[in-house]
PDB file of N, CA and C in Angstrom:
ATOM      1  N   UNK A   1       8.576 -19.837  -2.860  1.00  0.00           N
ATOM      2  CA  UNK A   1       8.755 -20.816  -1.795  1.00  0.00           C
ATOM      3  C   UNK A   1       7.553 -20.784  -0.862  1.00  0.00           C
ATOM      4  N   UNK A   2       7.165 -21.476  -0.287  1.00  0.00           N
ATOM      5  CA  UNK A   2       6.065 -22.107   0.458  1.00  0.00           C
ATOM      6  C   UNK A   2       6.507 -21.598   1.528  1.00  0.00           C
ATOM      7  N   UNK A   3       5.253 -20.625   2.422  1.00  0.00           N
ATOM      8  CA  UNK A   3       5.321 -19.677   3.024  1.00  0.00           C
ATOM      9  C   UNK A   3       6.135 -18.443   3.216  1.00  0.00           C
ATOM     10  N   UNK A   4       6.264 -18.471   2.298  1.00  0.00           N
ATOM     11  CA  UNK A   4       7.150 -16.891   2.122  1.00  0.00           C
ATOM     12  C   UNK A   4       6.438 -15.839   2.174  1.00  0.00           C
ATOM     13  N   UNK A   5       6.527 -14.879   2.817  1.00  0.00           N
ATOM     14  CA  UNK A   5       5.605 -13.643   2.510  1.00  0.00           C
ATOM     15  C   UNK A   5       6.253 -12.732   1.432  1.00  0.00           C
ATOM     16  N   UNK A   6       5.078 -12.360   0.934  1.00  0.00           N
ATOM     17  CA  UNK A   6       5.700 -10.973  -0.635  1.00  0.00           C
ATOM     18  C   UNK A   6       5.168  -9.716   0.508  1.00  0.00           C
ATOM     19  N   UNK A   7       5.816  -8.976   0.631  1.00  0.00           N
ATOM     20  CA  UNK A   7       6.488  -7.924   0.947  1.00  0.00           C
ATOM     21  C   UNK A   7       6.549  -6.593   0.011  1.00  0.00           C
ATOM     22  N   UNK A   8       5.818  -5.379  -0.610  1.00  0.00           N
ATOM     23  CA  UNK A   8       5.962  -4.436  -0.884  1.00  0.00           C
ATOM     24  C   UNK A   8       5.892  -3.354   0.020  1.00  0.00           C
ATOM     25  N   UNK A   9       6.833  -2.579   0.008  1.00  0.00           N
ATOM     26  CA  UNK A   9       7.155  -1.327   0.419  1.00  0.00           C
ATOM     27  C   UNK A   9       6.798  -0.273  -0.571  1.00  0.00           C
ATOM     28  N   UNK A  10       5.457   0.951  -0.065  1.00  0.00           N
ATOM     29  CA  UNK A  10       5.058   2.031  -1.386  1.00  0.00           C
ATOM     30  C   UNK A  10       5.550   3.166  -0.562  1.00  0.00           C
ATOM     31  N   UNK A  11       5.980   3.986  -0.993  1.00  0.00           N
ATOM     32  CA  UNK A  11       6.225   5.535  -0.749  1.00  0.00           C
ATOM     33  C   UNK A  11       5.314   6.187  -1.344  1.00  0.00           C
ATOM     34  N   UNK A  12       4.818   7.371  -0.196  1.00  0.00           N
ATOM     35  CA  UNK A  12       3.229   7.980  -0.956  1.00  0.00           C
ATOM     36  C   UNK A  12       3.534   9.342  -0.193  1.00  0.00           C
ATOM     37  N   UNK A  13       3.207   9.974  -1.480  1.00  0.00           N
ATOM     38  CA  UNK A  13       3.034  11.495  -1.225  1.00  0.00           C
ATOM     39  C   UNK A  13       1.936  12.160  -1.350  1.00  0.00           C
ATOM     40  N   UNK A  14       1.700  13.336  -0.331  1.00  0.00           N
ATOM     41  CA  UNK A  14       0.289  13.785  -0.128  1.00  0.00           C
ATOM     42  C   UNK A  14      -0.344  13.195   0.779  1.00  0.00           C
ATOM     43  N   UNK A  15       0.389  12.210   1.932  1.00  0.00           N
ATOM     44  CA  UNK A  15      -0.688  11.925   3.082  1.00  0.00           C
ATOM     45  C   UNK A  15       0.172  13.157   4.504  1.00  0.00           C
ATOM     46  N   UNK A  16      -1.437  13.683   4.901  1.00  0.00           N
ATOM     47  CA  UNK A  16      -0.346  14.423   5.894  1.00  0.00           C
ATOM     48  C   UNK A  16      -1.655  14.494   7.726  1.00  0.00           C
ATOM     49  N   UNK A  17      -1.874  13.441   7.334  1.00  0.00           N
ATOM     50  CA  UNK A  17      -3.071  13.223   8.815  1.00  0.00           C
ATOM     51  C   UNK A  17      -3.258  11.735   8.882  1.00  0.00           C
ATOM     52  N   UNK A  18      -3.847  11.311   9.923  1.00  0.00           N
ATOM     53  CA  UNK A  18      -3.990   9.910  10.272  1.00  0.00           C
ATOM     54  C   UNK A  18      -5.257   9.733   9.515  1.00  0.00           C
ATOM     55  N   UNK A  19      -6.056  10.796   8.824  1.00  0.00           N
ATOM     56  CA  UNK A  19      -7.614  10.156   8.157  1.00  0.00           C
ATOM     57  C   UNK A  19      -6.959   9.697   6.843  1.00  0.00           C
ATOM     58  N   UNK A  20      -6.222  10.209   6.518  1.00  0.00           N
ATOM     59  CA  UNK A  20      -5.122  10.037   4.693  1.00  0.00           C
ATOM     60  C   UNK A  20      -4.684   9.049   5.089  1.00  0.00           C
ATOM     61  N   UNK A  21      -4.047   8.340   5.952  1.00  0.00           N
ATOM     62  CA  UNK A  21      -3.480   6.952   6.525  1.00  0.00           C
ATOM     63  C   UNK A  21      -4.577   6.225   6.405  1.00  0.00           C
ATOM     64  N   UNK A  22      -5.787   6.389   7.340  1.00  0.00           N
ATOM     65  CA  UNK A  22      -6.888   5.083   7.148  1.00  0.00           C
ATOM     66  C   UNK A  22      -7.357   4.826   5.991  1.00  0.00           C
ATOM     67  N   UNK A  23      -7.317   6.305   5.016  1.00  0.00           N
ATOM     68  CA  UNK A  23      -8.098   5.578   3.886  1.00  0.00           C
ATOM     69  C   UNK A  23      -7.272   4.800   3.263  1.00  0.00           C
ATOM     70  N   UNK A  24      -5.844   5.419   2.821  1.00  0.00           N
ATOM     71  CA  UNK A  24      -5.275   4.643   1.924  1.00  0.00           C
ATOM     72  C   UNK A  24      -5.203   3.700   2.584  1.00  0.00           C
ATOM     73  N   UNK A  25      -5.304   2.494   3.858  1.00  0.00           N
ATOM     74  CA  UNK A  25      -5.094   1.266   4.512  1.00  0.00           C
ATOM     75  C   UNK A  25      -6.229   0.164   4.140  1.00  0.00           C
ATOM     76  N   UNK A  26      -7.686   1.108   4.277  1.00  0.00           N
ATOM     77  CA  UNK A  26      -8.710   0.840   3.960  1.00  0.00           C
ATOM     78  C   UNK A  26      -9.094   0.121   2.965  1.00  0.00           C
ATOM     79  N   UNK A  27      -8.703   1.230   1.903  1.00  0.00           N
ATOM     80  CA  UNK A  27      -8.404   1.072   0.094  1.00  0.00           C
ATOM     81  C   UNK A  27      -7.674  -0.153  -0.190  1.00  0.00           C
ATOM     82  N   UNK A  28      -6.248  -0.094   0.264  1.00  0.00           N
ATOM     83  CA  UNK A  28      -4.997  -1.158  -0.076  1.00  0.00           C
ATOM     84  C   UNK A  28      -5.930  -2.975   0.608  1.00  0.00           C
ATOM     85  N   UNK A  29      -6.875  -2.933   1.415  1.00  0.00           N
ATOM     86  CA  UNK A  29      -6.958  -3.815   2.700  1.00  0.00           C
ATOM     87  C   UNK A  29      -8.255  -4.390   1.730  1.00  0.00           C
ATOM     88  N   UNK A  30      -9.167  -3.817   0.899  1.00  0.00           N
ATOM     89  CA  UNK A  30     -10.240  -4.095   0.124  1.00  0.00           C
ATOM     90  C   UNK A  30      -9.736  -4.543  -1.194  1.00  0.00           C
ATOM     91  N   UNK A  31      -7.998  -4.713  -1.699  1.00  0.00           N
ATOM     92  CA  UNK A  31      -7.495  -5.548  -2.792  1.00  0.00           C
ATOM     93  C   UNK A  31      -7.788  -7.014  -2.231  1.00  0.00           C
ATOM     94  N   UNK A  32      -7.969  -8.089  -3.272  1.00  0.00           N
ATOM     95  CA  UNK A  32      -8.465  -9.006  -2.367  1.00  0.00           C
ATOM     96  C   UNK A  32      -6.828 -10.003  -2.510  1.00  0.00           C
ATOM     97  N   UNK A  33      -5.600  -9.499  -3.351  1.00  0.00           N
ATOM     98  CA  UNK A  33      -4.611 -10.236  -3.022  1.00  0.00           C
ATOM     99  C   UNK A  33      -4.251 -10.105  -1.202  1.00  0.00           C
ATOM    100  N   UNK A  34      -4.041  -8.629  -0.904  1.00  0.00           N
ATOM    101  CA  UNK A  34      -3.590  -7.549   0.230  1.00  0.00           C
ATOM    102  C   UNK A  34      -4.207  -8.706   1.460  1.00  0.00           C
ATOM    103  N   UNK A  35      -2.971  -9.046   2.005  1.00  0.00           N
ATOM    104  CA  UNK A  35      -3.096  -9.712   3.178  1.00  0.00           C
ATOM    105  C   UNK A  35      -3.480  -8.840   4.312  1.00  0.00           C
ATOM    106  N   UNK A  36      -2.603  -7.838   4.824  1.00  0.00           N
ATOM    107  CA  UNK A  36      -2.227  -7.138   5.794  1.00  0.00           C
ATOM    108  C   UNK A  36      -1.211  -5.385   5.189  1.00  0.00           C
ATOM    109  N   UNK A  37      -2.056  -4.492   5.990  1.00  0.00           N
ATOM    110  CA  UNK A  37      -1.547  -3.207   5.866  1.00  0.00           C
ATOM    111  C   UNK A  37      -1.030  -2.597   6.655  1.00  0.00           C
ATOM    112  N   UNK A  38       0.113  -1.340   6.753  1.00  0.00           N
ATOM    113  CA  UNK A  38       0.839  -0.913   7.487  1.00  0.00           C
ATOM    114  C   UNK A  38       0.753   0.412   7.211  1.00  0.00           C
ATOM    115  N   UNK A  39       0.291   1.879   7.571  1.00  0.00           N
ATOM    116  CA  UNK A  39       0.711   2.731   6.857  1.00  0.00           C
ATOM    117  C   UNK A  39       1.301   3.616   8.143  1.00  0.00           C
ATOM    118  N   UNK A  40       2.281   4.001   7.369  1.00  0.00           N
ATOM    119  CA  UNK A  40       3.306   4.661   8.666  1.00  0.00           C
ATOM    120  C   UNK A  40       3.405   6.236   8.129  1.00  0.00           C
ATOM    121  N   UNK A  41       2.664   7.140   8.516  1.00  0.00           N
ATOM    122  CA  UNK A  41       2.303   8.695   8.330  1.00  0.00           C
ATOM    123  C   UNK A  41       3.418   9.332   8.677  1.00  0.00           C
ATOM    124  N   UNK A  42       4.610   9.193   9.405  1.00  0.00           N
ATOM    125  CA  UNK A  42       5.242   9.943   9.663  1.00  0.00           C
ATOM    126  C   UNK A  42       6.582   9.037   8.698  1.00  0.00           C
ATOM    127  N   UNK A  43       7.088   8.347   8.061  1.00  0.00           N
ATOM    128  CA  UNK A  43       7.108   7.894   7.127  1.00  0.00           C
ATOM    129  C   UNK A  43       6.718   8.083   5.598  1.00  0.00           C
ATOM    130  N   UNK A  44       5.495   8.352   5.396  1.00  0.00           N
ATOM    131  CA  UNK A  44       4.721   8.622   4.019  1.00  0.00           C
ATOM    132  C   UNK A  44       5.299   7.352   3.363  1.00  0.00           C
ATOM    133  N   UNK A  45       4.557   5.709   4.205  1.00  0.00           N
ATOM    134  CA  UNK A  45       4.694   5.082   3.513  1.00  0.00           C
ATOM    135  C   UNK A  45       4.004   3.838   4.093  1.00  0.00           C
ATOM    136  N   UNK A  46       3.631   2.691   3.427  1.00  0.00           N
ATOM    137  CA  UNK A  46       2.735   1.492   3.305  1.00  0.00           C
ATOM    138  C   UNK A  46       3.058   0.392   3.444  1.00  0.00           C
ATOM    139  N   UNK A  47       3.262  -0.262   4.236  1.00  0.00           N
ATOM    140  CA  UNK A  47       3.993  -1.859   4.120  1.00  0.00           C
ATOM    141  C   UNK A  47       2.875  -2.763   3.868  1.00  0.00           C
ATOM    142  N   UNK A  48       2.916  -3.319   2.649  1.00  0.00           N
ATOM    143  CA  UNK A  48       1.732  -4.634   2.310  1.00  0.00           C
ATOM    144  C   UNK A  48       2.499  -5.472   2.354  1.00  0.00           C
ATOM    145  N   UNK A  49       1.574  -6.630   2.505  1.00  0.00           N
ATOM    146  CA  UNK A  49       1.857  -8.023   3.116  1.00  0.00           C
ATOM    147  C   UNK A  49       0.769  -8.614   2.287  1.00  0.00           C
ATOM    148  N   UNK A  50       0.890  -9.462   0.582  1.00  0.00           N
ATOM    149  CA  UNK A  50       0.115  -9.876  -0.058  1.00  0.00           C
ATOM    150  C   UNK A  50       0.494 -11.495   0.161  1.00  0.00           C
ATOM    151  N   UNK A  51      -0.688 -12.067  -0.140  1.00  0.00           N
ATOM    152  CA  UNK A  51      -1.259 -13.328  -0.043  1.00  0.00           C
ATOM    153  C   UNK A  51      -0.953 -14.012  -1.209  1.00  0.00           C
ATOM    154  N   UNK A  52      -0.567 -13.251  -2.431  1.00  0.00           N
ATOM    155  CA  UNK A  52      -0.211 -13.664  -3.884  1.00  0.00           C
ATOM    156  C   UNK A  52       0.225 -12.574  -4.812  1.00  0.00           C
ATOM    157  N   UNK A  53       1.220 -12.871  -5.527  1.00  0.00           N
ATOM    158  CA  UNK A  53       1.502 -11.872  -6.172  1.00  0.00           C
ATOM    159  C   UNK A  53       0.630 -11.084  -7.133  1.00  0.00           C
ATOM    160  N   UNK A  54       1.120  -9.129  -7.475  1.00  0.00           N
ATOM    161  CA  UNK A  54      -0.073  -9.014  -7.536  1.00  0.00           C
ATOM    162  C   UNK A  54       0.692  -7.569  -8.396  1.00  0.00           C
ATOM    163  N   UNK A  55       0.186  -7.202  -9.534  1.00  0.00           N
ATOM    164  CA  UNK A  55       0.983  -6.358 -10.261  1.00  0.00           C
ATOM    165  C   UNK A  55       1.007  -4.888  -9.649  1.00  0.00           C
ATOM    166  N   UNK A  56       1.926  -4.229  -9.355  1.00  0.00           N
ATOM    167  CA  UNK A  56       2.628  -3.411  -8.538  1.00  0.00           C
ATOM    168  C   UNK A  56       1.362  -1.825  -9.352  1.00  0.00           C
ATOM    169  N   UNK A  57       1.231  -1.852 -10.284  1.00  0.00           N
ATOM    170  CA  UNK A  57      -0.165  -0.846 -10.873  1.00  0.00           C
ATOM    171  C   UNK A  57      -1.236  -0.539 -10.430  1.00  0.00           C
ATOM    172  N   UNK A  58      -1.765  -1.545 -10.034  1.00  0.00           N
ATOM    173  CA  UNK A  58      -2.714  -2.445  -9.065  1.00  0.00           C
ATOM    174  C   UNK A  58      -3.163  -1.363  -8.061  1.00  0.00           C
ATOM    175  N   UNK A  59      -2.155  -1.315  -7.235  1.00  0.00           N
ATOM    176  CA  UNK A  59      -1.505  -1.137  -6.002  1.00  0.00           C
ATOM    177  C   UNK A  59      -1.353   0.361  -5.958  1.00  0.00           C
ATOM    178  N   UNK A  60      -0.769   1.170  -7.117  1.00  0.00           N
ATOM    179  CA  UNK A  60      -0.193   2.279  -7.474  1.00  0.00           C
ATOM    180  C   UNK A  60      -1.676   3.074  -8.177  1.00  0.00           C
ATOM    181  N   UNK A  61      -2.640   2.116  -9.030  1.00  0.00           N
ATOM    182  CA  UNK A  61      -3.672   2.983  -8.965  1.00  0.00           C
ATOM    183  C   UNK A  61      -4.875   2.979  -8.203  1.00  0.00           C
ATOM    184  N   UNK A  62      -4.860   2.242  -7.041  1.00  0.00           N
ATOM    185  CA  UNK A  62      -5.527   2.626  -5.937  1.00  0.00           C
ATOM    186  C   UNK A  62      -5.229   3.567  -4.813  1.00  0.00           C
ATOM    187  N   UNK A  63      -4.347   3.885  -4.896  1.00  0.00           N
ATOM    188  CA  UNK A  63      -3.665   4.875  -4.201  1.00  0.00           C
ATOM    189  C   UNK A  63      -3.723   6.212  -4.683  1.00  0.00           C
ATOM    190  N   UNK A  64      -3.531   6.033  -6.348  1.00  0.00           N
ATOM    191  CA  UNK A  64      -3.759   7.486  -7.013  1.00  0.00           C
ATOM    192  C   UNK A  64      -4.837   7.805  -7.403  1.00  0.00           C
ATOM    193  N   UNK A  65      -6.294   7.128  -7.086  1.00  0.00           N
ATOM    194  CA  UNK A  65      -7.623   7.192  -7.538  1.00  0.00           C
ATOM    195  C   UNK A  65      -7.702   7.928  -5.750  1.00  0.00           C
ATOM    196  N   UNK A  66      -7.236   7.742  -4.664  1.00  0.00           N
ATOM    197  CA  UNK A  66      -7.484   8.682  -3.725  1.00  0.00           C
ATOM    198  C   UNK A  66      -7.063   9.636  -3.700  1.00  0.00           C
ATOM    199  N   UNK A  67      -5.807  10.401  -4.669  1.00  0.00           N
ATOM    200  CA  UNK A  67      -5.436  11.545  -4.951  1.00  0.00           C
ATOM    201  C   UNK A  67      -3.936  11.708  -4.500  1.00  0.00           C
ATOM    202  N   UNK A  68      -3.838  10.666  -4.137  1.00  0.00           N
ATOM    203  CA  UNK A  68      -2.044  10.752  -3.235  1.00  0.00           C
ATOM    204  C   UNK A  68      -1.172  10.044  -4.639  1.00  0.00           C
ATOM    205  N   UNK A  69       0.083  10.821  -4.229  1.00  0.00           N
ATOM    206  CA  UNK A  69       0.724  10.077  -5.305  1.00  0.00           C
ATOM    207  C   UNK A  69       2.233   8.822  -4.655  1.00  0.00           C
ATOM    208  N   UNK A  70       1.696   8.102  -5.419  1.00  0.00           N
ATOM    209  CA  UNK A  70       3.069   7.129  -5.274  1.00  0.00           C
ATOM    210  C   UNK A  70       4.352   7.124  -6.051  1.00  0.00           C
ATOM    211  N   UNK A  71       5.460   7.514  -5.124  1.00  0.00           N
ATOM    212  CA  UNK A  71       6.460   7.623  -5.623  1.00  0.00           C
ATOM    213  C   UNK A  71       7.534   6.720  -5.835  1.00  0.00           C
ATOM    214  N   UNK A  72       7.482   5.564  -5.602  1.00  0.00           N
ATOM    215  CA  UNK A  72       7.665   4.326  -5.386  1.00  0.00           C
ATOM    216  C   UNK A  72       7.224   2.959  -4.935  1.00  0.00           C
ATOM    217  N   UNK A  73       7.450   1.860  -5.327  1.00  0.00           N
ATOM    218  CA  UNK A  73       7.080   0.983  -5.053  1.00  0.00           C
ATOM    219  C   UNK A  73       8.238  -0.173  -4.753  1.00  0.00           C
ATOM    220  N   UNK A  74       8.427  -0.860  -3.453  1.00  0.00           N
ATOM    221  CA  UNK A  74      10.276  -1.578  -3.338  1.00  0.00           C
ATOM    222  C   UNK A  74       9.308  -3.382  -3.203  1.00  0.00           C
ATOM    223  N   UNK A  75       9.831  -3.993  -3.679  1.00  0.00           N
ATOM    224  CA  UNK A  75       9.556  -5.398  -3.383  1.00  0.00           C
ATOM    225  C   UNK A  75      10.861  -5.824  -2.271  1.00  0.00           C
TER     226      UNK A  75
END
């Protein structure tokens, strides 16, 4: 539907400082679907806000090429 936002929610393990927050925001923010990033550290988790849908792997191996692991991914 026309203007709808897509909405993923990632759960990530192994961030435990606000520099592990910027990168993975950084990282997620340089996909060029990735509208807008959220990463909530006390949480251990990511709210994206994509511009187009965008395969959830994507997403899951940019996150694990920084060494953190994702333990989920919620649409």
């Amino acid at each position: 539907m026309f203007g709808e936002k897509i909405t993923k929610t990632i759960s990530i393990d192994g961030m435990h400082c606000m520099h592990c927050a910027k990168k993975i925001e950084d990282t997620l923010k340089g996909i060029k679907e990735v509208k807008s990033v959220k990463v909530i550290l006390e949480d251990k988790k990511a709210e994206v806000i994509l511009k187009s849908e965008i395969n959830d792997d994507i997403l899951k191996e940019a996150i694990e090429n920084l060494g953190y692991t994702v333990l989920e991914i919620i649409c």
